[in-house]
PDB file of N, CA and C in Angstrom:
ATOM      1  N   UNK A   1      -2.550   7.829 -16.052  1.00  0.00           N
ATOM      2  CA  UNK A   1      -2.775   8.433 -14.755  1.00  0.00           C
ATOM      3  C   UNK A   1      -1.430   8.807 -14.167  1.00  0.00           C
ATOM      4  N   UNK A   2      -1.083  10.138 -13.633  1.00  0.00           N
ATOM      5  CA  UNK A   2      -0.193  10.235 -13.222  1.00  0.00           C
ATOM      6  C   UNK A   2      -0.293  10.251 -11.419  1.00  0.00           C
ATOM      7  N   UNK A   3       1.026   9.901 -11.148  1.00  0.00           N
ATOM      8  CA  UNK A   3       0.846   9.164  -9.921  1.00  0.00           C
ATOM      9  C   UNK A   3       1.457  10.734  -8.793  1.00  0.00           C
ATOM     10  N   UNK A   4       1.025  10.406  -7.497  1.00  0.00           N
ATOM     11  CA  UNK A   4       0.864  11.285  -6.262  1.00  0.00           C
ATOM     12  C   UNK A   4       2.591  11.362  -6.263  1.00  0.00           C
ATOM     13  N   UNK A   5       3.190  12.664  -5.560  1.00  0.00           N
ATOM     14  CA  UNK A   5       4.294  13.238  -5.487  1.00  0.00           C
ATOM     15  C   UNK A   5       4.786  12.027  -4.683  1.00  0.00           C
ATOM     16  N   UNK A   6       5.873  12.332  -4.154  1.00  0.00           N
ATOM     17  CA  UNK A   6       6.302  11.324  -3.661  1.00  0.00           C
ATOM     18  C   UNK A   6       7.648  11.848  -2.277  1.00  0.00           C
ATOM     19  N   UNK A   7       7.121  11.728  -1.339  1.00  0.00           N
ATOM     20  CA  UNK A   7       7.731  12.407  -0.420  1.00  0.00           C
ATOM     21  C   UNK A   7       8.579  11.195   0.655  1.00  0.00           C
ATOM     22  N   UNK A   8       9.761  12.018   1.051  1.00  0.00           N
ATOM     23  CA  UNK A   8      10.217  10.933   2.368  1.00  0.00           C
ATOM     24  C   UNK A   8       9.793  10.138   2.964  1.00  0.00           C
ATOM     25  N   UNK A   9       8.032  10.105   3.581  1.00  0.00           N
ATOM     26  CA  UNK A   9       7.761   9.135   4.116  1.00  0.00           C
ATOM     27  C   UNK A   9       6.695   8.503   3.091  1.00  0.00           C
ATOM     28  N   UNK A  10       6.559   8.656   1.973  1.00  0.00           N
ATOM     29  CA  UNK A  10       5.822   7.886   0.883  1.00  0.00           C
ATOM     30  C   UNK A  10       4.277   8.634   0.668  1.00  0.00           C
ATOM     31  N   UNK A  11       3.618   7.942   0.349  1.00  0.00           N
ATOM     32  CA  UNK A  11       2.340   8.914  -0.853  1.00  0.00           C
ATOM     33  C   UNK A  11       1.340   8.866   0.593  1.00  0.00           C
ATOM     34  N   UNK A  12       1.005   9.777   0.649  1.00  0.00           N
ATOM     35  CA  UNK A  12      -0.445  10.426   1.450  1.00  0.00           C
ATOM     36  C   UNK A  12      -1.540   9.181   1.908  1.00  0.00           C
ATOM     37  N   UNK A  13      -1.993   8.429   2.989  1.00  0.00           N
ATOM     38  CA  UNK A  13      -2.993   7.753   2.645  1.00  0.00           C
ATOM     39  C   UNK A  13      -4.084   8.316   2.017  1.00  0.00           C
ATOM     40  N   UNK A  14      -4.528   9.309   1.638  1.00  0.00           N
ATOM     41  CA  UNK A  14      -5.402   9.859   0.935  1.00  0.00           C
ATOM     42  C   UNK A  14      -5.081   9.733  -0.472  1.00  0.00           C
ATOM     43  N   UNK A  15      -4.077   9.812  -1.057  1.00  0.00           N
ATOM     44  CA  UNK A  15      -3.483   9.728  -2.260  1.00  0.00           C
ATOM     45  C   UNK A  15      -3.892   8.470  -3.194  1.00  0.00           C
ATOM     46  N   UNK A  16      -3.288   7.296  -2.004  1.00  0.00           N
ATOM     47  CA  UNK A  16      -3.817   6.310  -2.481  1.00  0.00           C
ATOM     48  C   UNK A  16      -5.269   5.458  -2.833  1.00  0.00           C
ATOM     49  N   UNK A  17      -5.838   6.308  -1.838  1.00  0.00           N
ATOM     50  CA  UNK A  17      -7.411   5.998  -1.736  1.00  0.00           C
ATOM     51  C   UNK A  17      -7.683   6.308  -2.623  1.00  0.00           C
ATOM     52  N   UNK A  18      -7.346   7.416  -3.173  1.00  0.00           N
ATOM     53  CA  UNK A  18      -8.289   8.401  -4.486  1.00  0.00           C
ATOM     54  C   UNK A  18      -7.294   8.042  -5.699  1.00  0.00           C
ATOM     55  N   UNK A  19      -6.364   7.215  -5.481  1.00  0.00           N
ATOM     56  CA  UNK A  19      -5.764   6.655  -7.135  1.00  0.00           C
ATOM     57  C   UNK A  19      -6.731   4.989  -7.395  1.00  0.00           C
ATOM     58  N   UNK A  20      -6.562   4.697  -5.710  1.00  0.00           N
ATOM     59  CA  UNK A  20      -7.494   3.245  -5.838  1.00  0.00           C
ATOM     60  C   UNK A  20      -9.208   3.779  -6.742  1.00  0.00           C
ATOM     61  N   UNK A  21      -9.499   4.898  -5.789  1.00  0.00           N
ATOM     62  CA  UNK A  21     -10.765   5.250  -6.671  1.00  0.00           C
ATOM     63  C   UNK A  21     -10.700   5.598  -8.217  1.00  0.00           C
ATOM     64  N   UNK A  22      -9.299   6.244  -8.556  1.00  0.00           N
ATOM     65  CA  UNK A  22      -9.638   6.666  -9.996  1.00  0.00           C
ATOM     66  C   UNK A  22      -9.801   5.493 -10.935  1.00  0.00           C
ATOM     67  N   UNK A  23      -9.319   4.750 -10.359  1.00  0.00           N
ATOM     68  CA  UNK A  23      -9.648   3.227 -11.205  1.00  0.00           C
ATOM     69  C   UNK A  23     -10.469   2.371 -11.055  1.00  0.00           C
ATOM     70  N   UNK A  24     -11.184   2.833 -10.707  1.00  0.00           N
ATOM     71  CA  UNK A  24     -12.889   2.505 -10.089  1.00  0.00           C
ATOM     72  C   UNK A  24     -13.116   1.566  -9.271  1.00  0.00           C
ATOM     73  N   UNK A  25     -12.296   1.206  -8.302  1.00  0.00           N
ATOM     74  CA  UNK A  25     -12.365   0.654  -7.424  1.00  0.00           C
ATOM     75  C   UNK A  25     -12.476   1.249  -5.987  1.00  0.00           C
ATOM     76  N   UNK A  26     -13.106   0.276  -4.638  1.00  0.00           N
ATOM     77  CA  UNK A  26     -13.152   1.232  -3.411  1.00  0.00           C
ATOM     78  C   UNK A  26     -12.116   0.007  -2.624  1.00  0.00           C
ATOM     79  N   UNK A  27     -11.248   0.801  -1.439  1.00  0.00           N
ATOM     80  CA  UNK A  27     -10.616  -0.204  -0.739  1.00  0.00           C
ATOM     81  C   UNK A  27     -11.329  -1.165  -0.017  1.00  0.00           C
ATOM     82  N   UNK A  28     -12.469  -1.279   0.078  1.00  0.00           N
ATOM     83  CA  UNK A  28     -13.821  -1.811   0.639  1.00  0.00           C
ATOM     84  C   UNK A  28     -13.629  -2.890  -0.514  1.00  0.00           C
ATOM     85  N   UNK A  29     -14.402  -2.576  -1.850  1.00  0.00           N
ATOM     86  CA  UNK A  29     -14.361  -3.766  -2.619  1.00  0.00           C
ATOM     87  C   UNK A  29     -12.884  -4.633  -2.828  1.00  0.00           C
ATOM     88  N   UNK A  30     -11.818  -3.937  -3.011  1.00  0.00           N
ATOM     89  CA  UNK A  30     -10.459  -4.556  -3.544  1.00  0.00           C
ATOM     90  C   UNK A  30     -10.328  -4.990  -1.968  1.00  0.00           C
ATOM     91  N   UNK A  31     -10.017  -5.418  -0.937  1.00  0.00           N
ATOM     92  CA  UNK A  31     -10.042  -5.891   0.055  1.00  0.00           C
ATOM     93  C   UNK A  31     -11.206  -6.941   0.362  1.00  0.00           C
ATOM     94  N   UNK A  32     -12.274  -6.854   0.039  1.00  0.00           N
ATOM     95  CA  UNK A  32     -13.116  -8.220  -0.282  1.00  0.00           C
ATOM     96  C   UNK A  32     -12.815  -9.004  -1.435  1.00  0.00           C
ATOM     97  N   UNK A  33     -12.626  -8.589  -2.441  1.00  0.00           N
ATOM     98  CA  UNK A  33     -12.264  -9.658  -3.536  1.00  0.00           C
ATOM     99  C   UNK A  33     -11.225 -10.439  -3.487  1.00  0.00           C
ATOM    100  N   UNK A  34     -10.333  -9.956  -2.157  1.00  0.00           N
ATOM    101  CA  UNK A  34      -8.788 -10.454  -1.953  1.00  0.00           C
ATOM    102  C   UNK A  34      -9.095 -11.474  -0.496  1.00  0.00           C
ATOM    103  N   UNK A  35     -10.568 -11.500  -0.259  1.00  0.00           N
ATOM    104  CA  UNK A  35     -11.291 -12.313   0.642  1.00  0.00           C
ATOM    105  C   UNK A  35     -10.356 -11.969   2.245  1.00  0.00           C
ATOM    106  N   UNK A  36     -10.332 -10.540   2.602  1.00  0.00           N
ATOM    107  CA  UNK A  36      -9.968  -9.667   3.425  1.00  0.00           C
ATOM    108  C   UNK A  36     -11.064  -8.625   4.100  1.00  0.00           C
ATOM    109  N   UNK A  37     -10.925  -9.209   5.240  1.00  0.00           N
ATOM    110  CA  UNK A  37     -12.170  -8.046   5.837  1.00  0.00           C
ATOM    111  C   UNK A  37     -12.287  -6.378   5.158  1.00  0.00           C
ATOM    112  N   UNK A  38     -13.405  -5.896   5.316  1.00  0.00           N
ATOM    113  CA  UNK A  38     -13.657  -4.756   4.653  1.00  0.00           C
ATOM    114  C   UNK A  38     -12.692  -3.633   4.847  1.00  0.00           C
ATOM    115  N   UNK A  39     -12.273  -3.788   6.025  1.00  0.00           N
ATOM    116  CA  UNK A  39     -11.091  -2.293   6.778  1.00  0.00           C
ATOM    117  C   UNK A  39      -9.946  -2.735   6.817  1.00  0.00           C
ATOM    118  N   UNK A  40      -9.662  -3.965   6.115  1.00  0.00           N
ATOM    119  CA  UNK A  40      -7.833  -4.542   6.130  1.00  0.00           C
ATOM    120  C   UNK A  40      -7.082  -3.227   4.750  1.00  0.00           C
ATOM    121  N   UNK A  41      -7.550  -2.983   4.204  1.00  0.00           N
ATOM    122  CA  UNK A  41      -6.471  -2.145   3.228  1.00  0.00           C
ATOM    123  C   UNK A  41      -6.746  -1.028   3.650  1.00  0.00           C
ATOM    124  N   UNK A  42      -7.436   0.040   4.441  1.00  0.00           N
ATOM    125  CA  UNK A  42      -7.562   1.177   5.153  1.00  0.00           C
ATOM    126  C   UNK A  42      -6.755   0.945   6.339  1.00  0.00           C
ATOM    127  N   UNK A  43      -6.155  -0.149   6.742  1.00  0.00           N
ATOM    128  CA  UNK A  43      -5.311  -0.055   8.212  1.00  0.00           C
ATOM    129  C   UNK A  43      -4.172  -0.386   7.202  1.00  0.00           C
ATOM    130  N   UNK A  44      -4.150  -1.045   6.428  1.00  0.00           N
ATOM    131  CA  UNK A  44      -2.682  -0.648   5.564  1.00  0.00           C
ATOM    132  C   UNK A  44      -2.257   0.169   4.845  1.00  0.00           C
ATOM    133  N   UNK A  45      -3.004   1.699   5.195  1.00  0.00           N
ATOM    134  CA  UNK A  45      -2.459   3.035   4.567  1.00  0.00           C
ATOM    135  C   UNK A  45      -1.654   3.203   5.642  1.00  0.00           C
ATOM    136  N   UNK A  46      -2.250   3.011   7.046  1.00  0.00           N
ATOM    137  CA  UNK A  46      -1.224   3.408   8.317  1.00  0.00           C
ATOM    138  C   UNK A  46      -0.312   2.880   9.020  1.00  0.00           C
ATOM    139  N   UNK A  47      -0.418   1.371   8.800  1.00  0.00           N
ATOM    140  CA  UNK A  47       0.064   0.646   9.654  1.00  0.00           C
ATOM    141  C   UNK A  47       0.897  -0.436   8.533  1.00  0.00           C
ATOM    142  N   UNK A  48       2.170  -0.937   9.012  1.00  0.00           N
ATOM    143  CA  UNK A  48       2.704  -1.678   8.127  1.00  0.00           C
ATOM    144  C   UNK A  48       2.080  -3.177   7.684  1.00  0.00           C
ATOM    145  N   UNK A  49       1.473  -3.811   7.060  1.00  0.00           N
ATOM    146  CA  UNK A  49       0.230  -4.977   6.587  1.00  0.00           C
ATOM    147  C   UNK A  49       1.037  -5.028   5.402  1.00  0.00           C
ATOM    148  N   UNK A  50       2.208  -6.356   5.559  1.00  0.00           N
ATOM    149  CA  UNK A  50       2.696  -6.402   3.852  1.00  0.00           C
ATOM    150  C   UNK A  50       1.669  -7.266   2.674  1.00  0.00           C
ATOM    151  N   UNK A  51       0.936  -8.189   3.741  1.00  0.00           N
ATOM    152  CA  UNK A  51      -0.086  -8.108   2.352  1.00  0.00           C
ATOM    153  C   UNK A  51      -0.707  -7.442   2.181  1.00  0.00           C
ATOM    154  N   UNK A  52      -1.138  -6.470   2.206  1.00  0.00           N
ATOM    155  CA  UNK A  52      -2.396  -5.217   1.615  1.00  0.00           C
ATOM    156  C   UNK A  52      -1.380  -4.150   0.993  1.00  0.00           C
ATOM    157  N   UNK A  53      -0.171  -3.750   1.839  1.00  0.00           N
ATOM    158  CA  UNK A  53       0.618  -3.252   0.732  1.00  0.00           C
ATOM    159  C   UNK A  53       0.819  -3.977  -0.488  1.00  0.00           C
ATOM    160  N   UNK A  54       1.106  -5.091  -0.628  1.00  0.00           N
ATOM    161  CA  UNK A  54       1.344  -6.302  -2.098  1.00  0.00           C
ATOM    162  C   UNK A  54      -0.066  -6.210  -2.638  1.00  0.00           C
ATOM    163  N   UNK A  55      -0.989  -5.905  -2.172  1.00  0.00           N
ATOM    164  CA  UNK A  55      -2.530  -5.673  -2.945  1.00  0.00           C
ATOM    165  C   UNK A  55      -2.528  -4.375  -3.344  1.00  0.00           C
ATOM    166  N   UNK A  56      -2.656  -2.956  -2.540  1.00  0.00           N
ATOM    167  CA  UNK A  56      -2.397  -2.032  -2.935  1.00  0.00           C
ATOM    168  C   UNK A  56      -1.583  -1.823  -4.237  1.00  0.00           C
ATOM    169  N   UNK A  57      -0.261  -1.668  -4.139  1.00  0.00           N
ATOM    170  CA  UNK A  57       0.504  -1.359  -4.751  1.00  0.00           C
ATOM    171  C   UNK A  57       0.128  -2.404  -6.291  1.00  0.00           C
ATOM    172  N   UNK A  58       0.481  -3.493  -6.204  1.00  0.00           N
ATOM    173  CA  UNK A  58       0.053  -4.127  -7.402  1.00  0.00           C
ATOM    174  C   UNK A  58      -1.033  -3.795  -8.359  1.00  0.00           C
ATOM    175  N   UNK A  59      -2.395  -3.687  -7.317  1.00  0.00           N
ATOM    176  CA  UNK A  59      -3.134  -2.728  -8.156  1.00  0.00           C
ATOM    177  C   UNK A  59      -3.232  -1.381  -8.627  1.00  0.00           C
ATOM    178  N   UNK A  60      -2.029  -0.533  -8.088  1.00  0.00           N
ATOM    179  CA  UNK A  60      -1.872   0.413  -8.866  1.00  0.00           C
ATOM    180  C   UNK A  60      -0.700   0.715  -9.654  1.00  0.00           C
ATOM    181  N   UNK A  61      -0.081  -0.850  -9.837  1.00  0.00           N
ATOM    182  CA  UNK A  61       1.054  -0.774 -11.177  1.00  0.00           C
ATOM    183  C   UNK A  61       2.418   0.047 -10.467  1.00  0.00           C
ATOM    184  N   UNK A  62       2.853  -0.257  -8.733  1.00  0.00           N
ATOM    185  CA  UNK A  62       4.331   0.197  -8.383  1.00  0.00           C
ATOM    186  C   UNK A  62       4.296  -1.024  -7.753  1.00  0.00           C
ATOM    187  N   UNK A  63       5.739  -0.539  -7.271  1.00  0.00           N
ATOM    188  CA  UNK A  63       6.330  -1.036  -6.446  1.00  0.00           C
ATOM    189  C   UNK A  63       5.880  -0.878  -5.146  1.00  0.00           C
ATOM    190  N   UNK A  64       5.616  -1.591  -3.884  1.00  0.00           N
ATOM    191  CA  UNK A  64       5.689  -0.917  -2.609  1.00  0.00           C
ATOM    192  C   UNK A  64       6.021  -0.247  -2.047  1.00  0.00           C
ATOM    193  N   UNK A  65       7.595   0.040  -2.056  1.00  0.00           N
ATOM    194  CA  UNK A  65       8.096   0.800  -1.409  1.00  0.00           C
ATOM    195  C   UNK A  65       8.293   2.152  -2.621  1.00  0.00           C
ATOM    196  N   UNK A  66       7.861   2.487  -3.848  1.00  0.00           N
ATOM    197  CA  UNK A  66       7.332   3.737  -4.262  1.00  0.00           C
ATOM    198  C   UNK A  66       5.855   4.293  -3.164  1.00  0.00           C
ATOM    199  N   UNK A  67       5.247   3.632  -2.857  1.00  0.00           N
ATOM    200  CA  UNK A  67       3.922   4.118  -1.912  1.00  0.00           C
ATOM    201  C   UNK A  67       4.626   4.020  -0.465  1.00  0.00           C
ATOM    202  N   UNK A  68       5.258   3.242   0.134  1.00  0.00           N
ATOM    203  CA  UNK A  68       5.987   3.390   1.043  1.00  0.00           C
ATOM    204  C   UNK A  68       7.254   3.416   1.342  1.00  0.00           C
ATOM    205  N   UNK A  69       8.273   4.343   1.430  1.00  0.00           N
ATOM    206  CA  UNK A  69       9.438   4.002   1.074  1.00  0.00           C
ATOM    207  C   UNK A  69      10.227   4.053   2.870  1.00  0.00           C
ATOM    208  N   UNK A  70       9.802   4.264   3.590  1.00  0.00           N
ATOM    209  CA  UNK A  70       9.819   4.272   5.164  1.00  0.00           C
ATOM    210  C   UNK A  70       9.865   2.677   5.493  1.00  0.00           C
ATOM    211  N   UNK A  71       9.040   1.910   4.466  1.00  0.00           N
ATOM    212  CA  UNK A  71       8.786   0.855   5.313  1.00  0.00           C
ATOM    213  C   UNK A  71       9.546  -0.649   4.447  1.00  0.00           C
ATOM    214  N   UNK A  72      10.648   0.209   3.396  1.00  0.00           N
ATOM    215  CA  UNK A  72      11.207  -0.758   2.395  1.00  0.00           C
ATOM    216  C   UNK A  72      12.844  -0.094   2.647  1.00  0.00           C
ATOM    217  N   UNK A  73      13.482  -0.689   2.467  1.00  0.00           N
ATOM    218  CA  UNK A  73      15.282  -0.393   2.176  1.00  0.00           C
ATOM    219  C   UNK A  73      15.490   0.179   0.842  1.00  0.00           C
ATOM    220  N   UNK A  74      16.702  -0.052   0.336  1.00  0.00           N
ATOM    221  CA  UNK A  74      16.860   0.370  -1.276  1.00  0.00           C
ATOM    222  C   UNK A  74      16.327  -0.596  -2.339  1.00  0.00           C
ATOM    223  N   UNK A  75      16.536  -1.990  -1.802  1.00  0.00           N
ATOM    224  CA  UNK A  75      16.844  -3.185  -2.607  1.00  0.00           C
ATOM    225  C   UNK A  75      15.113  -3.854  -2.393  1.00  0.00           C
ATOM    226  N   UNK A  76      14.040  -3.117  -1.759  1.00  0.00           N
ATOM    227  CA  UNK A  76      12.467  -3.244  -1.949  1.00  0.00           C
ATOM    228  C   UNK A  76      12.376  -4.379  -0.787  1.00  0.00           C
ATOM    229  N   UNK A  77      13.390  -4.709   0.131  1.00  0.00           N
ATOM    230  CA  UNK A  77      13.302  -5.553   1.755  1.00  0.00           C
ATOM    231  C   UNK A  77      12.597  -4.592   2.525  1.00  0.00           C
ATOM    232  N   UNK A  78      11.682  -5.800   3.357  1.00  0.00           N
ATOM    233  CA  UNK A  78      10.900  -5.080   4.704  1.00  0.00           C
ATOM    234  C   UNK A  78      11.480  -4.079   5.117  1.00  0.00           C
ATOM    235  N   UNK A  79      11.541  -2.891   6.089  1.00  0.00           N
ATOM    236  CA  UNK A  79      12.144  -2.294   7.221  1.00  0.00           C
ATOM    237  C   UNK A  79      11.320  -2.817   8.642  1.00  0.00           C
ATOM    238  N   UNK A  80      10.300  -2.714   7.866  1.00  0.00           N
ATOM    239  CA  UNK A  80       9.226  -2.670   9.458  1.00  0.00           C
ATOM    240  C   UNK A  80       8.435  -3.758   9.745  1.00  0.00           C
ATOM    241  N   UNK A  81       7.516  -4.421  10.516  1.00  0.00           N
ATOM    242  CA  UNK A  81       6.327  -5.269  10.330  1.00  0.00           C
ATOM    243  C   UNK A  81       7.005  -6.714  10.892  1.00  0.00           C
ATOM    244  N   UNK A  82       6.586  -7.609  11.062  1.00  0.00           N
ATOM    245  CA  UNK A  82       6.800  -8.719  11.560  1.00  0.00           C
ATOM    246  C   UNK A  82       7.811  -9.787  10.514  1.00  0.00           C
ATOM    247  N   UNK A  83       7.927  -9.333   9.132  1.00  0.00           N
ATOM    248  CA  UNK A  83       8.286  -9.744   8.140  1.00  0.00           C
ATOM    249  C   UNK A  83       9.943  -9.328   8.175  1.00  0.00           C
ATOM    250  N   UNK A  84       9.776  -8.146   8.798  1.00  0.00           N
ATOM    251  CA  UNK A  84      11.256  -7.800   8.397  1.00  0.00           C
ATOM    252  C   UNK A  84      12.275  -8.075  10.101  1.00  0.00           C
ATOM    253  N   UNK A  85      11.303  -8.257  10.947  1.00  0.00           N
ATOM    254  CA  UNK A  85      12.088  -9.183  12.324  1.00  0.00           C
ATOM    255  C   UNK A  85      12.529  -9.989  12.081  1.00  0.00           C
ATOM    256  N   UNK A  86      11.740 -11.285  11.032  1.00  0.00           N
ATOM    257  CA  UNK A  86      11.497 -11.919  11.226  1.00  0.00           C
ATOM    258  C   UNK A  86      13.067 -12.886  10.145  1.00  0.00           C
ATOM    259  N   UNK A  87      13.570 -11.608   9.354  1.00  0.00           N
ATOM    260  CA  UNK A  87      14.464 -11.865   8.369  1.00  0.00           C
ATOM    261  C   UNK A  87      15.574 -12.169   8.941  1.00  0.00           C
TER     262      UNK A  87
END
């Protein structure tokens, strides 16, 4: 599978939805199996959620900050979110 372009502020939330789908999964199911309400990985296309990014991304074989690179440094550290205040 080749993966969504990859722009300054990182891959499309649409991008990811429909790579999560090509692998036959829905963010609905992969967000319940991770025992996460149904709409936790749809608010982490928009909003910085480093665990659902660490779910996301893992299940589609990158890095995080390849899907978000706005919200990672060079070296794959927070930028944003309560995680990276918190450093």
């Amino acid at each position: 599978m080749s993966l969504p372009a990859r722009s300054l502020s990182g891959w499309h939330p649409a991008d990811v939805k429909a790579a999560v789908q090509k692998r036959g999964e829905t963010l609905t199911s992969l967000a319940e199996r991770h025992n996460y309400d149904a709409s936790y990985l749809r608010h982490a296309l928009t909003r910085p959620l480093h665990k659902g990014e660490l779910i996301l991304a893992a299940f589609l074989g990158v890095k995080p900050q390849t899907i978000w690179p706005d919200r990672y440094d060079a070296r794959g550290r927070r930028t944003v979110g309560r995680r990276a205040r918190a450093a």
